[in-house]
Protein backbone atom coordinates (compact mmCIF):
# COMPACT_ATOMS: atom_id res chain seq x y z
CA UNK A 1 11.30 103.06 54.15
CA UNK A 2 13.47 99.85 53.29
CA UNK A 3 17.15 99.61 55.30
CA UNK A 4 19.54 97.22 55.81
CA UNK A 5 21.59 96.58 59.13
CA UNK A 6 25.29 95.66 58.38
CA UNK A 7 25.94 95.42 62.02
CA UNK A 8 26.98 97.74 65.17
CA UNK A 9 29.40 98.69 67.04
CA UNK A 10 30.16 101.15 69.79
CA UNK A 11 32.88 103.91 69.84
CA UNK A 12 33.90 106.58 72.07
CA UNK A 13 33.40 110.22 70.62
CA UNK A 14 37.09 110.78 70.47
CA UNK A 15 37.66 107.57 68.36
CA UNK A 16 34.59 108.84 65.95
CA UNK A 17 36.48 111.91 65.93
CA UNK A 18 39.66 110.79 64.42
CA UNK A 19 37.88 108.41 61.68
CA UNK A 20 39.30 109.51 58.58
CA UNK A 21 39.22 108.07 54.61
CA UNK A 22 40.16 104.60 54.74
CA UNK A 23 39.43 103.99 58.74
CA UNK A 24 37.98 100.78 59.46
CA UNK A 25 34.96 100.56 61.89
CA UNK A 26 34.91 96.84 63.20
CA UNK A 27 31.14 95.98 63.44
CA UNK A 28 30.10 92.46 66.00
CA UNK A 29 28.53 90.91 63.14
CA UNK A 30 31.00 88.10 61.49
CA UNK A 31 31.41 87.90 57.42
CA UNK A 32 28.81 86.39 55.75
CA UNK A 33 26.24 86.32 58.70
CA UNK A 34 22.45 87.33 57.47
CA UNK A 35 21.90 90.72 57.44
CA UNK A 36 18.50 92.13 58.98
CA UNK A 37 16.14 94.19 56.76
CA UNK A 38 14.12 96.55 58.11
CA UNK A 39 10.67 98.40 57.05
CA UNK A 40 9.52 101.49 58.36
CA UNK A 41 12.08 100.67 61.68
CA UNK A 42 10.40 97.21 62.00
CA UNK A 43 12.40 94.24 61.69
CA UNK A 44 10.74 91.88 58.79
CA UNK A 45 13.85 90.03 57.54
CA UNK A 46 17.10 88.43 57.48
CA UNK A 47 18.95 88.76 53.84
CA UNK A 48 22.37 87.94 52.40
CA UNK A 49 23.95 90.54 50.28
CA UNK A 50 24.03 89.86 46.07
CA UNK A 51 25.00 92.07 43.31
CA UNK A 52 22.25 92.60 41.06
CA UNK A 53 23.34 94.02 37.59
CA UNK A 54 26.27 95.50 39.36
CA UNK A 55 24.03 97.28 42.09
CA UNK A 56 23.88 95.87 45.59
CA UNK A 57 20.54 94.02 46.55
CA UNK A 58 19.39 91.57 48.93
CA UNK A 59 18.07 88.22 48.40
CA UNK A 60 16.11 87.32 51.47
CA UNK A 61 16.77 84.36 53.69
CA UNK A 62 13.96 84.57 56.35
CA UNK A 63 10.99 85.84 56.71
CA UNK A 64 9.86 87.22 60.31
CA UNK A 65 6.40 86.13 61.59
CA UNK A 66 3.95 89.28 62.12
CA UNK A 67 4.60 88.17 65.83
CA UNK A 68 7.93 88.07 65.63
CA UNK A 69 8.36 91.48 64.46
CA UNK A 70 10.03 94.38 66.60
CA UNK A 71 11.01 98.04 66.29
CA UNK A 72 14.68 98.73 66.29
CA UNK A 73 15.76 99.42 69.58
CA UNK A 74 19.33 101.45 68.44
């Protein structure tokens, strides 16, 4: 399993609960920071975000060392 972490954020329930279409959730990561790829919940990358025959893909940026590599924590 491949996923990609846009960022995070926390909310309180009763925030979550009014979200509607066209909320905006604020996330700590700023615009055009590297996003971090994960595989099978282990971190193994840092990407930037490219459209790819009108898909979304990522073009990877950095590598993580086997030794470098953690399970997410969230």
């Amino acid at each position: 399993q491949v996923s990609a972490e846009l960022g995070m954020t926390r909310i309180l329930v009763k925030d979550l609960l009014q979200l509607r279409e066209g909320s905006v959730i604020e996330l700590e990561k700023l615009a055009g920071e590297p996003l971090d790829v994960y595989v099978n919940s282990r971190l193994i990358a840092r990407a930037e975000a490219v459209v790819v025959n009108e898909k979304i893909g990522l073009r990877l940026t950095d590598v993580v060392s086997p030794s470098e590599r953690r399970e997410e924590s969230g």
